[in-house]
C-alpha atoms as a PDB file:
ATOM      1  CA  UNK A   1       0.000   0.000   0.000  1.00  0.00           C
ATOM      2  CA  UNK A   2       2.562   2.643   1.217  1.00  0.00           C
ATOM      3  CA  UNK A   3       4.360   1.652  -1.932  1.00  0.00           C
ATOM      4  CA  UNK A   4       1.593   2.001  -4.148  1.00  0.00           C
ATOM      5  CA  UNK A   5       0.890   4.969  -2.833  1.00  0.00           C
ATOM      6  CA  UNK A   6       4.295   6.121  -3.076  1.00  0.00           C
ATOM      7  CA  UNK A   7       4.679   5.919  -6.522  1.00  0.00           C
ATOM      8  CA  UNK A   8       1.439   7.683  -7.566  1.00  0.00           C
ATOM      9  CA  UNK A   9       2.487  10.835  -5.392  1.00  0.00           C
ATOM     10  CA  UNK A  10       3.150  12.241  -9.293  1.00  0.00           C
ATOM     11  CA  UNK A  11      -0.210  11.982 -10.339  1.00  0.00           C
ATOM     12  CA  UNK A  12      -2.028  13.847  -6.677  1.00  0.00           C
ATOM     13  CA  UNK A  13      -3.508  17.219  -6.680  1.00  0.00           C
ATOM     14  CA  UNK A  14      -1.546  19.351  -4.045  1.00  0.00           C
ATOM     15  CA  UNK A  15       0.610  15.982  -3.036  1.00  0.00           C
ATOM     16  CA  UNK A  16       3.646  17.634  -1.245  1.00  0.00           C
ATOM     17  CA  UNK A  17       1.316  19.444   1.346  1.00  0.00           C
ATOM     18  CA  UNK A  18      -0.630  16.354   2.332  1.00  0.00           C
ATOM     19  CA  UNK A  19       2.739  14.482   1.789  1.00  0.00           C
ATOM     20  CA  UNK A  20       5.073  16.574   3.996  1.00  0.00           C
ATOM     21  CA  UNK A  21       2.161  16.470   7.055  1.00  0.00           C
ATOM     22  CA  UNK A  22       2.500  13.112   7.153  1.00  0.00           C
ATOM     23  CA  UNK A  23       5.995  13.288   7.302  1.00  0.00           C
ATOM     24  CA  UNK A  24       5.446  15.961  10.842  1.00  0.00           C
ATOM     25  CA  UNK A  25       2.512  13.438  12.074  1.00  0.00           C
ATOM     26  CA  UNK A  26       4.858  10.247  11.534  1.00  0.00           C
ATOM     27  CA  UNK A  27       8.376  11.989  13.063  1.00  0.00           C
ATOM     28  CA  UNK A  28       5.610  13.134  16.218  1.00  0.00           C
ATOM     29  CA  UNK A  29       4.764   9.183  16.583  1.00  0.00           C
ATOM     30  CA  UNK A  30       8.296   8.114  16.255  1.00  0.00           C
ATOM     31  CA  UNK A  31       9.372  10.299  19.100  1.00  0.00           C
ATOM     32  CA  UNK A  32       6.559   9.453  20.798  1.00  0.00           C
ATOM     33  CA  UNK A  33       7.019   5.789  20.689  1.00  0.00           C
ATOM     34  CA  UNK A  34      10.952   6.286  21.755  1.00  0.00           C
ATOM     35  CA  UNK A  35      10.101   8.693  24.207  1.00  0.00           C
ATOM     36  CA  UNK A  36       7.787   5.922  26.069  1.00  0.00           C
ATOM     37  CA  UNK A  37      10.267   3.140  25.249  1.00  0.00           C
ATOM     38  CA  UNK A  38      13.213   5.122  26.723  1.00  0.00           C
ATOM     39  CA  UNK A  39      11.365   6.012  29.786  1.00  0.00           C
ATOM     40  CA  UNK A  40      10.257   2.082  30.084  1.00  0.00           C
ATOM     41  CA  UNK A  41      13.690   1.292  29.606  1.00  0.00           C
ATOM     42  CA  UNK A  42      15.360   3.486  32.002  1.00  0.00           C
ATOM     43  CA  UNK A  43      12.316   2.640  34.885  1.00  0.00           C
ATOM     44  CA  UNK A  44      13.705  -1.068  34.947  1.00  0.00           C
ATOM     45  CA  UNK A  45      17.457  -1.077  34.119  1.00  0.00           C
ATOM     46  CA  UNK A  46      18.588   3.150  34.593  1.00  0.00           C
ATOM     47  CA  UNK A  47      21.184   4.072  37.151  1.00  0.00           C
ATOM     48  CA  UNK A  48      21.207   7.366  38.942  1.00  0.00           C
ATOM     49  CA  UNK A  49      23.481  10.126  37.988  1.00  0.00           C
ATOM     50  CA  UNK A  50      24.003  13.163  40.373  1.00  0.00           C
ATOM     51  CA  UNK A  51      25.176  16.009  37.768  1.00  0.00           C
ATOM     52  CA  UNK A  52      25.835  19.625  38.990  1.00  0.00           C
ATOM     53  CA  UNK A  53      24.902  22.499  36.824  1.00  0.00           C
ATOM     54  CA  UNK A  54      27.270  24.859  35.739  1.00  0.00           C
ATOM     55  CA  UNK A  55      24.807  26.561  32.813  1.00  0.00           C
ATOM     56  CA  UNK A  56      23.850  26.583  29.160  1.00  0.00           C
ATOM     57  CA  UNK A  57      26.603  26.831  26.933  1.00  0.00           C
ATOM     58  CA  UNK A  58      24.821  27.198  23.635  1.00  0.00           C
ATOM     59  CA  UNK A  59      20.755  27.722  23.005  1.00  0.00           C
ATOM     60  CA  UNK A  60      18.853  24.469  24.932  1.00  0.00           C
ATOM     61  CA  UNK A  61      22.286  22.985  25.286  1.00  0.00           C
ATOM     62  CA  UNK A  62      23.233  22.727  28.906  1.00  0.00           C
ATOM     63  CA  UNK A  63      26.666  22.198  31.141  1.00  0.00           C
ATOM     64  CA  UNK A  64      27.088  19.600  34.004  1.00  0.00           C
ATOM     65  CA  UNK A  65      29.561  17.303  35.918  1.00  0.00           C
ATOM     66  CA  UNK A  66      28.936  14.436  37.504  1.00  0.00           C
ATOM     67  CA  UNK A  67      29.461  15.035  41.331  1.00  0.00           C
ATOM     68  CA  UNK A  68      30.779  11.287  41.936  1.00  0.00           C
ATOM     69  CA  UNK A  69      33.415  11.719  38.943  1.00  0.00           C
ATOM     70  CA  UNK A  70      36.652  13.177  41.105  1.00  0.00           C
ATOM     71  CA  UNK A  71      37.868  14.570  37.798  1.00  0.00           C
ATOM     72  CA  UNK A  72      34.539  16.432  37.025  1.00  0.00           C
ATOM     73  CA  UNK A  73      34.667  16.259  33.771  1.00  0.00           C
ATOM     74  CA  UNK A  74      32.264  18.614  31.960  1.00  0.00           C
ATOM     75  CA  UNK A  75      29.124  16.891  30.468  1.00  0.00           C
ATOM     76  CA  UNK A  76      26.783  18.839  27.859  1.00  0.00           C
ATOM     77  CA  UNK A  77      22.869  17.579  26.954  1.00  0.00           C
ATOM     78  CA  UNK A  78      19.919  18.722  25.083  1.00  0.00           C
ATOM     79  CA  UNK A  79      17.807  20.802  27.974  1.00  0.00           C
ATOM     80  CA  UNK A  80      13.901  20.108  26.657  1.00  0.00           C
ATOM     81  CA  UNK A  81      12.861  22.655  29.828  1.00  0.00           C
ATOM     82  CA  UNK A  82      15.073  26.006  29.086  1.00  0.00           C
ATOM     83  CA  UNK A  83      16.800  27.990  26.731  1.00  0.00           C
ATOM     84  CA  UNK A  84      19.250  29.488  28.713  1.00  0.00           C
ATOM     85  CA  UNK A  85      20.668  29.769  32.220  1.00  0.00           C
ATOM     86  CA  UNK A  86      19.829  33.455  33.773  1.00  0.00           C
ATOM     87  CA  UNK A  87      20.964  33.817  37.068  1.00  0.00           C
ATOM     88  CA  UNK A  88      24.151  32.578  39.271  1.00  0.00           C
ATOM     89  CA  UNK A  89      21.844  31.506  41.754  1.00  0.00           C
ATOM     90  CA  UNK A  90      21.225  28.627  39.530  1.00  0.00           C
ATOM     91  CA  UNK A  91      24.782  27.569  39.451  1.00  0.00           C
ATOM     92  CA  UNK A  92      26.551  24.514  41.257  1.00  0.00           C
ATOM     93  CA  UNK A  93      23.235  22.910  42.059  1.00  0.00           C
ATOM     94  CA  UNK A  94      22.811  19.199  41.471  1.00  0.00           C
ATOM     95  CA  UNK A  95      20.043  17.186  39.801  1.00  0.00           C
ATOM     96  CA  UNK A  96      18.971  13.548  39.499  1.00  0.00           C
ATOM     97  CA  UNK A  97      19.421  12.101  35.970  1.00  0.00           C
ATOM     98  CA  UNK A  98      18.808   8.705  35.056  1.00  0.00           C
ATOM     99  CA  UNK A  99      21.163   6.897  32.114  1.00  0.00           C
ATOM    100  CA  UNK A 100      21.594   3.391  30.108  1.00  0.00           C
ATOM    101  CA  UNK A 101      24.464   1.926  31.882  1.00  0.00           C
ATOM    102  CA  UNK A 102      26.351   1.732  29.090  1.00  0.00           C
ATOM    103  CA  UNK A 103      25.557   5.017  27.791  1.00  0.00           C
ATOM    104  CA  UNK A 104      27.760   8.240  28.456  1.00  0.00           C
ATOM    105  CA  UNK A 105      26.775  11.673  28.774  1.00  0.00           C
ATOM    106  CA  UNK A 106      23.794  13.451  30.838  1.00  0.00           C
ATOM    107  CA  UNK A 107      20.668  10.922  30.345  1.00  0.00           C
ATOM    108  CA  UNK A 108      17.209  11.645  31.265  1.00  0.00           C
ATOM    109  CA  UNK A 109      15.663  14.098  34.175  1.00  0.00           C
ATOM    110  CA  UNK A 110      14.434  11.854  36.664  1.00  0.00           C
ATOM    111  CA  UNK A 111      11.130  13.494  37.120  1.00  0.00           C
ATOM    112  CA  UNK A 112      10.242  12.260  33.548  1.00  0.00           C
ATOM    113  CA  UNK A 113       9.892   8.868  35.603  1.00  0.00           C
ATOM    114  CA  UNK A 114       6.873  10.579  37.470  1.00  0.00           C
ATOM    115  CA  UNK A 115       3.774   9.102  36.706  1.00  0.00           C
ATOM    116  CA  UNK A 116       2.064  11.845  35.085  1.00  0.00           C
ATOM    117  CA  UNK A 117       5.265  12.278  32.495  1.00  0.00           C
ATOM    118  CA  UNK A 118       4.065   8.301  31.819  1.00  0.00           C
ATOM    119  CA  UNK A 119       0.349   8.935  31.143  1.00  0.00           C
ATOM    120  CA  UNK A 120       1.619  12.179  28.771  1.00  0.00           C
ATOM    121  CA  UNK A 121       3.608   9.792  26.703  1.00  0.00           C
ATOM    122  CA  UNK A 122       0.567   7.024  26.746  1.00  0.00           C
ATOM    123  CA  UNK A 123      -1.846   9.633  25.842  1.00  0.00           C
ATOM    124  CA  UNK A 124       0.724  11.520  23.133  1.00  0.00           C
ATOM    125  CA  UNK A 125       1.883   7.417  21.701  1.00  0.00           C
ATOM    126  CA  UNK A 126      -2.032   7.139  20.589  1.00  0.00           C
ATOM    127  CA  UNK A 127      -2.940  10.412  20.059  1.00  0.00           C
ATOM    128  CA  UNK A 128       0.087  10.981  17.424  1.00  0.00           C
ATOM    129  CA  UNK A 129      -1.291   7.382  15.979  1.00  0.00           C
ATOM    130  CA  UNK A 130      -4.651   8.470  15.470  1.00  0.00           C
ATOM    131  CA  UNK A 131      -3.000  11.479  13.586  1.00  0.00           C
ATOM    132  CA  UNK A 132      -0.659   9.880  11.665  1.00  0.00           C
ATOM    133  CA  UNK A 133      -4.118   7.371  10.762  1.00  0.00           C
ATOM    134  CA  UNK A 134      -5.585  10.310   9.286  1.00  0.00           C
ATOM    135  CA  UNK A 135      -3.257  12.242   7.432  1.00  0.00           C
ATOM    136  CA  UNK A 136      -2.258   9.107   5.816  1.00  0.00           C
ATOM    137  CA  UNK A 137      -5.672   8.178   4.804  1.00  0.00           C
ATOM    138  CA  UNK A 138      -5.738  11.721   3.150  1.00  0.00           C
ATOM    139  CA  UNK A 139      -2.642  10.762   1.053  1.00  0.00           C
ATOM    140  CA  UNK A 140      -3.991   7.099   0.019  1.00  0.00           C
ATOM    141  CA  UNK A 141      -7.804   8.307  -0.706  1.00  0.00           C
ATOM    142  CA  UNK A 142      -5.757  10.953  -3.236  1.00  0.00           C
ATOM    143  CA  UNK A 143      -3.687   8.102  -4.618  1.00  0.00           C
ATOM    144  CA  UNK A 144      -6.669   6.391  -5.264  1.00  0.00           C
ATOM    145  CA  UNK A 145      -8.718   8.916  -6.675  1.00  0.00           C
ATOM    146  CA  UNK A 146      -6.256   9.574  -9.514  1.00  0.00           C
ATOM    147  CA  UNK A 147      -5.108   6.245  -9.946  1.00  0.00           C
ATOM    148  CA  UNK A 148      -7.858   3.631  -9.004  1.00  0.00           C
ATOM    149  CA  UNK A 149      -7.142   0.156  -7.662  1.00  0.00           C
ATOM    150  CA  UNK A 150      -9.127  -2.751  -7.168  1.00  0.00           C
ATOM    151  CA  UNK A 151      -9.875  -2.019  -4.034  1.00  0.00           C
ATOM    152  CA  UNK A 152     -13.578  -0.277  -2.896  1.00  0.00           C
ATOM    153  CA  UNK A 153     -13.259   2.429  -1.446  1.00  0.00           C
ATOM    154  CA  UNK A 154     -15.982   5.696  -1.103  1.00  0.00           C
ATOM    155  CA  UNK A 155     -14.271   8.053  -3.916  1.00  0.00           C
ATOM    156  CA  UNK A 156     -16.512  10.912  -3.006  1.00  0.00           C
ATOM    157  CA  UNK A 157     -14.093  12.389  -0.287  1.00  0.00           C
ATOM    158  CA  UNK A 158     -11.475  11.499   1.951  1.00  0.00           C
ATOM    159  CA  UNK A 159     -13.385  11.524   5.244  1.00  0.00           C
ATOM    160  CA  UNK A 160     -15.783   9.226   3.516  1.00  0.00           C
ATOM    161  CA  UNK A 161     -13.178   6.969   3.580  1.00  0.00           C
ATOM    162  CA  UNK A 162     -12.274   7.608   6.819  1.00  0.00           C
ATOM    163  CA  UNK A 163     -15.676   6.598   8.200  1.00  0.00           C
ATOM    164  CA  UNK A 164     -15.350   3.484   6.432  1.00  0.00           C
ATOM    165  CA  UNK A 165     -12.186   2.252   8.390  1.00  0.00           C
ATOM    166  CA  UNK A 166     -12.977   3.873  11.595  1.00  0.00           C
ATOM    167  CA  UNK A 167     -16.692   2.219  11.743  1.00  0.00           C
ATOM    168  CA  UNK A 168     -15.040  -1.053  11.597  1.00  0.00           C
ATOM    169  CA  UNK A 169     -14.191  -0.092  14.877  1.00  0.00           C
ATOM    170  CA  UNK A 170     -17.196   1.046  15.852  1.00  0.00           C
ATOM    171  CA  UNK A 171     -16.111   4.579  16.066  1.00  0.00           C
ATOM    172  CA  UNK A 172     -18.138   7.211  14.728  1.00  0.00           C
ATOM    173  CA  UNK A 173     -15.970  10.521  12.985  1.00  0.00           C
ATOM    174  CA  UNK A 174     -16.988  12.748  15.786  1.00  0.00           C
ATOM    175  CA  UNK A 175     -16.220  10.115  18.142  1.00  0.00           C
ATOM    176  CA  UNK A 176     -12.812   9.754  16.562  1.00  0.00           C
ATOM    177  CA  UNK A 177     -11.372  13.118  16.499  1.00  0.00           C
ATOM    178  CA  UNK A 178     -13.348  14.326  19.853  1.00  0.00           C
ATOM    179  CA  UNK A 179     -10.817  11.398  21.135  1.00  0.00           C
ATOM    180  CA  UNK A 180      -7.928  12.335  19.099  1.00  0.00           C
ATOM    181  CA  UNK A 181      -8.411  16.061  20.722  1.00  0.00           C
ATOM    182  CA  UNK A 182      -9.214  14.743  24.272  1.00  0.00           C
ATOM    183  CA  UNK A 183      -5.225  12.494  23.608  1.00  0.00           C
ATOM    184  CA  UNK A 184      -3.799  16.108  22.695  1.00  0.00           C
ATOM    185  CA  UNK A 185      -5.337  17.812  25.640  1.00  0.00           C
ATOM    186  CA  UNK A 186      -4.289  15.274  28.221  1.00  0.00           C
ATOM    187  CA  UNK A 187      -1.072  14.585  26.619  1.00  0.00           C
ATOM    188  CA  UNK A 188      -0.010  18.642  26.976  1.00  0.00           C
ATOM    189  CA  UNK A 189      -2.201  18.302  30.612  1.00  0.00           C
ATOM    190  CA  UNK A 190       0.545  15.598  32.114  1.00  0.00           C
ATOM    191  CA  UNK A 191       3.530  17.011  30.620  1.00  0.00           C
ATOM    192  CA  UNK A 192       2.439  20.766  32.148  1.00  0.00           C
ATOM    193  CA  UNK A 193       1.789  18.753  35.392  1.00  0.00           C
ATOM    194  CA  UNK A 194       4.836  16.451  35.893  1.00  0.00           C
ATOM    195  CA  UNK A 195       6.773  18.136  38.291  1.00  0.00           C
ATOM    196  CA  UNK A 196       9.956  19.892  37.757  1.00  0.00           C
ATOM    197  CA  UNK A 197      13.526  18.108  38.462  1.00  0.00           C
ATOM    198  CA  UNK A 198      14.671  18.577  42.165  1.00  0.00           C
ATOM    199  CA  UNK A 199      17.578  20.912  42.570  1.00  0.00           C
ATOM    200  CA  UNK A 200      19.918  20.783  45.752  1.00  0.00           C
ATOM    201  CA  UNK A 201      20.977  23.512  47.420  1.00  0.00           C
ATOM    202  CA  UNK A 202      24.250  25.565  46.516  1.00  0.00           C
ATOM    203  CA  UNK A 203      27.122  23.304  46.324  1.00  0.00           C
ATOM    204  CA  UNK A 204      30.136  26.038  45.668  1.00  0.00           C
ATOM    205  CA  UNK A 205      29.601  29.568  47.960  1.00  0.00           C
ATOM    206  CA  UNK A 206      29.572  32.650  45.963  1.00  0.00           C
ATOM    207  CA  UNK A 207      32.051  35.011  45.944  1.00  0.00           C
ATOM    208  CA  UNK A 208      31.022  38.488  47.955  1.00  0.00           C
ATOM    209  CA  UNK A 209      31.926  40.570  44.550  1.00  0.00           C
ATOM    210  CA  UNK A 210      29.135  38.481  42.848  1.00  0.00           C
ATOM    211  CA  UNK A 211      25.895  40.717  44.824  1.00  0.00           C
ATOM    212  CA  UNK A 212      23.544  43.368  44.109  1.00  0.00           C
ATOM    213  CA  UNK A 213      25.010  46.474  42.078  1.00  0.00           C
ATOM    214  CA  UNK A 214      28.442  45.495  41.495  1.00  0.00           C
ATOM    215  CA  UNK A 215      30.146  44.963  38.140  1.00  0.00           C
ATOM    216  CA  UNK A 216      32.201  41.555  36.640  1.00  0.00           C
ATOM    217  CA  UNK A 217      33.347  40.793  33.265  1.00  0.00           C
ATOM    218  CA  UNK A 218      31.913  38.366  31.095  1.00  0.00           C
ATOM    219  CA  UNK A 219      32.600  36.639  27.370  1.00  0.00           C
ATOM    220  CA  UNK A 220      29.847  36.702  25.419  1.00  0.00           C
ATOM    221  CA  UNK A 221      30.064  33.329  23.407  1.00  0.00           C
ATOM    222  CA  UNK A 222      26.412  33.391  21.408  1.00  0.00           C
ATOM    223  CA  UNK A 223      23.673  35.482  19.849  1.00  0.00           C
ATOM    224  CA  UNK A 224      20.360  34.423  19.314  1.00  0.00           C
ATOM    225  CA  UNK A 225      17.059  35.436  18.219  1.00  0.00           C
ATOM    226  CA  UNK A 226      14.422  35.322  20.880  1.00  0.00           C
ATOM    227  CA  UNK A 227      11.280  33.919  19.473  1.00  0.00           C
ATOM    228  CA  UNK A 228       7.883  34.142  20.330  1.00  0.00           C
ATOM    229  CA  UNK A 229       4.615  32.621  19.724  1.00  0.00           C
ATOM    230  CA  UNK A 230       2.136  34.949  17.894  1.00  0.00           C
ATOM    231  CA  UNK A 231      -1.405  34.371  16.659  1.00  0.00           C
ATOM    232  CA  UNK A 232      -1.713  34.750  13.111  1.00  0.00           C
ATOM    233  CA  UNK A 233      -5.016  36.921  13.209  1.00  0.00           C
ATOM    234  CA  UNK A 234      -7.323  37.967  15.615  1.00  0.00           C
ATOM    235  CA  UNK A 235     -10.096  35.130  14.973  1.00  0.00           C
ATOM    236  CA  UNK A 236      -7.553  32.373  14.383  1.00  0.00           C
ATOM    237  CA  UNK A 237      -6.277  29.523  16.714  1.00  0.00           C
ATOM    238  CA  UNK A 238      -3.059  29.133  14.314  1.00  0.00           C
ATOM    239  CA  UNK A 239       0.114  30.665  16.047  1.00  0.00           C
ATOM    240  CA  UNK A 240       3.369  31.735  14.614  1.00  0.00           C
ATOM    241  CA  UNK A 241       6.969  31.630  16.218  1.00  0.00           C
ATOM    242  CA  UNK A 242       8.208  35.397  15.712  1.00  0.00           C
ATOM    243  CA  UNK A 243      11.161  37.619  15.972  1.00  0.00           C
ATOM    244  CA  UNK A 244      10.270  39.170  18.994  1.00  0.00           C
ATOM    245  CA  UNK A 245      13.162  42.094  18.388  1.00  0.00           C
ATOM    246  CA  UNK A 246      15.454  41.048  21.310  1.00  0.00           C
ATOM    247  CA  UNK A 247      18.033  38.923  21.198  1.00  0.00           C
ATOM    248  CA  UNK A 248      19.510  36.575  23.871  1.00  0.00           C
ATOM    249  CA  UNK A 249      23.751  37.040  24.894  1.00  0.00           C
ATOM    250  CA  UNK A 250      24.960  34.417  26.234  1.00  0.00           C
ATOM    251  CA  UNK A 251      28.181  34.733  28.349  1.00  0.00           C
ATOM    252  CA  UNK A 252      31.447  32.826  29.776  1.00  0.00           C
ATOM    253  CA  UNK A 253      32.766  33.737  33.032  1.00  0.00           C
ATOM    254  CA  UNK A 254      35.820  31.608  33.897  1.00  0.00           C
ATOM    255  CA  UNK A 255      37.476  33.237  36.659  1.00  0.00           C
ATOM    256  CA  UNK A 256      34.537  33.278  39.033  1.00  0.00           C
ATOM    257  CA  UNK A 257      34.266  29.314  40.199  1.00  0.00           C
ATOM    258  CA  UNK A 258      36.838  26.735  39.819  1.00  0.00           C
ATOM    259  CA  UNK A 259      34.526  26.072  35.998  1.00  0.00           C
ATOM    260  CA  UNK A 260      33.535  28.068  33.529  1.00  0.00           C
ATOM    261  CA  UNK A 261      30.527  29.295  34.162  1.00  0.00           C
ATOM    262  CA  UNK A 262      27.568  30.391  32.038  1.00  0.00           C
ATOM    263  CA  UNK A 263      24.914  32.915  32.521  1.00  0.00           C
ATOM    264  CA  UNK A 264      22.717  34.923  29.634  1.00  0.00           C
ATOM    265  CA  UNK A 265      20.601  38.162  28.940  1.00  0.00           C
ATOM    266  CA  UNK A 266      18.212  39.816  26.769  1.00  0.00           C
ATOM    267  CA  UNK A 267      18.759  43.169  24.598  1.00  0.00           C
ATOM    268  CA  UNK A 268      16.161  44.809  22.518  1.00  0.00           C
ATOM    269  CA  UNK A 269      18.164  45.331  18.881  1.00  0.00           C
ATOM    270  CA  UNK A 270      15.795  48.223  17.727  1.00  0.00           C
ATOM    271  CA  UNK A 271      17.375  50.482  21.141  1.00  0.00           C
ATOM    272  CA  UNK A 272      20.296  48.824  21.291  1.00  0.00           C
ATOM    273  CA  UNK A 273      21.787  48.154  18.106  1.00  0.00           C
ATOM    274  CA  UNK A 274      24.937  49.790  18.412  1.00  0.00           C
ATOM    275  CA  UNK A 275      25.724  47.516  21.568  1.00  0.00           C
ATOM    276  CA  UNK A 276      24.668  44.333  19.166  1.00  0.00           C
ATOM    277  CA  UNK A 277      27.824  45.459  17.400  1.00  0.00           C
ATOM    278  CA  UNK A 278      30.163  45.843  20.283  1.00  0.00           C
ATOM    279  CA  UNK A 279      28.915  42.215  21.596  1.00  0.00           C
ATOM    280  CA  UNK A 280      29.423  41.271  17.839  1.00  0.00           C
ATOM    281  CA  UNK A 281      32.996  42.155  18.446  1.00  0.00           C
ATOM    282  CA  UNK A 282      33.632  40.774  21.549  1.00  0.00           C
ATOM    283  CA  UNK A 283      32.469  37.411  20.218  1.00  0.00           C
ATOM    284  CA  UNK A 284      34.983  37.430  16.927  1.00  0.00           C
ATOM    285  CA  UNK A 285      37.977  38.590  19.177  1.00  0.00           C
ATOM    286  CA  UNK A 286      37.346  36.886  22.282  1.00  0.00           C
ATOM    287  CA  UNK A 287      36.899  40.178  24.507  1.00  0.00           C
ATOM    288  CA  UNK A 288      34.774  40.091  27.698  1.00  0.00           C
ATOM    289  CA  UNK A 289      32.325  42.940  28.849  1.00  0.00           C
ATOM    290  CA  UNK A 290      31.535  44.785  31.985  1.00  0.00           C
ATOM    291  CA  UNK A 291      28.281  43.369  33.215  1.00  0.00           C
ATOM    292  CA  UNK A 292      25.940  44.645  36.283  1.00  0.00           C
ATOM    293  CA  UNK A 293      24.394  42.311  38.821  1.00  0.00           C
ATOM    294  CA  UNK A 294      21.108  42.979  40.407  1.00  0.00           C
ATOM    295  CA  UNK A 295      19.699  41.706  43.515  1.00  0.00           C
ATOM    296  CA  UNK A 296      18.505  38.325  41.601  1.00  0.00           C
ATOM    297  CA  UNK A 297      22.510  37.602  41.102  1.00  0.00           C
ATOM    298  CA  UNK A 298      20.792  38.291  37.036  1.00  0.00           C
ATOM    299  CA  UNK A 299      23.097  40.246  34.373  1.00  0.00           C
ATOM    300  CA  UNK A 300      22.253  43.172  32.424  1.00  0.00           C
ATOM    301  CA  UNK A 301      24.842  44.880  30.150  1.00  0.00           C
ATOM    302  CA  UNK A 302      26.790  48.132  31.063  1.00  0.00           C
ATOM    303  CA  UNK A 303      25.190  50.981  29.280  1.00  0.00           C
ATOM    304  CA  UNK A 304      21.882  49.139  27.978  1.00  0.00           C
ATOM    305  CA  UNK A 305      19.150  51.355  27.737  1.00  0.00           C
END
């Protein structure tokens, strides 16, 4: 069938559409399935990793050690949760990861072994099927249309179709994608709900010159645009990710702990373009800036309007 359908993609009205959202609906399912295999996987055979943050070190990349490893040898992971580290009071803290014994590098948060991050990737596994059901039925019933097989199927539309196969399971249409939405709803429910990965307290002290008001040096090591969701008009449901016009810096700070340490900002480009081009600068050349501190150990550039 896939096959079949496959090679009569030439001959479909407004194929590449149709074709490339099953591509999105089948890459959701994937990750869905190796998101709940992973997590089964770790449950039974994972071992516990204590790593100690140190910041993000690119855009959702972030930097650990592990606090058992006497050589502390720096660790770096895809972070799902944040962009960017903003504060030092986030610094030397350590979190429980879980990892494949005979895997290196960060692992898995353990609090996506909750229960509720369990019934999110349930509800998401058949949810993304149900999708992936129905975008591909689109794609066959258009195959068909333009180049009819022996099989019988209702030509008249593709939800016609649809009805067919889901009837056989005694679904009606409204029945199907009410429970396709209700999947969605409680999938995004138990992944807003599954609590956040425990942090310890403070593991390193910081120094007195890190406090409200006073001014360190930094080397900014990244520029990138800050996004943000938009609605496309007023009466629509369909959201956009936007330039929002600022930018996040993120910056090195080596001399402050016994690591290199990484916290970030924000600057609006249209008010502060000219300082865009100093921090430009700074990056090619390797320069650091003078940075102020306020009372929430947070950074904001020297001179930033």
């Amino acid at each position: 069938m896939i096959i079949w359908c496959l090679s009569n993609l030439a001959s479909i009205n407004n194929a590449f559409p149709v074709f490339l959202g099953l591509l999105f609906s089948l890459l959701a399912y994937f990750l869905s399935i190796s998101g709940l295999i992973n997590l089964l996987f770790l449950s039974l055979s994972g071992k516990k990793q204590e790593l100690v943050y140190l910041g993000h070190i690119e855009e959702d990349k972030a930097v650990y050690y592990n606090i058992d490893d006497p050589s502390e040898n720096i660790l770096t992971g895809y972070d799902a949760e944040k962009k960017f580290n903003f504060s030092f009071n986030n610094l030397y803290r350590s979190q429980l990861f879980l990892i494949d014994s005979s895997s290196k590098g960060i692992g898995t948060k353990a609090n996506r072994l909750h229960v509720f991050s369990f019934l999110s990737s349930i509800a998401g596994f058949f949810a993304f099927t149900l999708v992936t059901l129905s975008v591909f039925n689109i794609l066959v019933h258009a195959a068909y249309v333009s180049e009819s097989t022996n099989v019988i199927l209702p030509t008249k539309s593709a939800l016609a179709a649809l009805d067919v196969i889901i009837n056989e399971f005694g679904f009606s249409r409204k029945e199907y994608f009410t429970l396709i939405s209700g999947l969605i709803f409680i999938w995004i429910g138990f992944n807003i709900a599954t609590p956040k990965n425990k942090t310890s307290n403070k593991l390193e002290d910081t120094p007195p010159y890190i406090a409200d008001g006073k001014v360190i040096k930094g080397v900014p090591n990244e520029i990138s645009v800050r996004y943000v969701k938009q609605r496309r008009t007023t009466d629509s449901n369909n959201y956009d990710y936007v330039d929002s016009g600022e930018r996040y810096i993120n910056y090195g700070f080596k001399n402050i702990f016994k690591h290199t340490v990484y916290v970030a900002t924000t600057v609006d480009i249209e008010t502060n373009s000219e300082i865009i081009n100093d921090i430009e600068h700074c990056i090619s050349s390797n320069k650091s800036m003078d940075l102020i501190l306020d009372e929430d150990l947070n950074i904001k550039i020297s001179g930033i309007i």
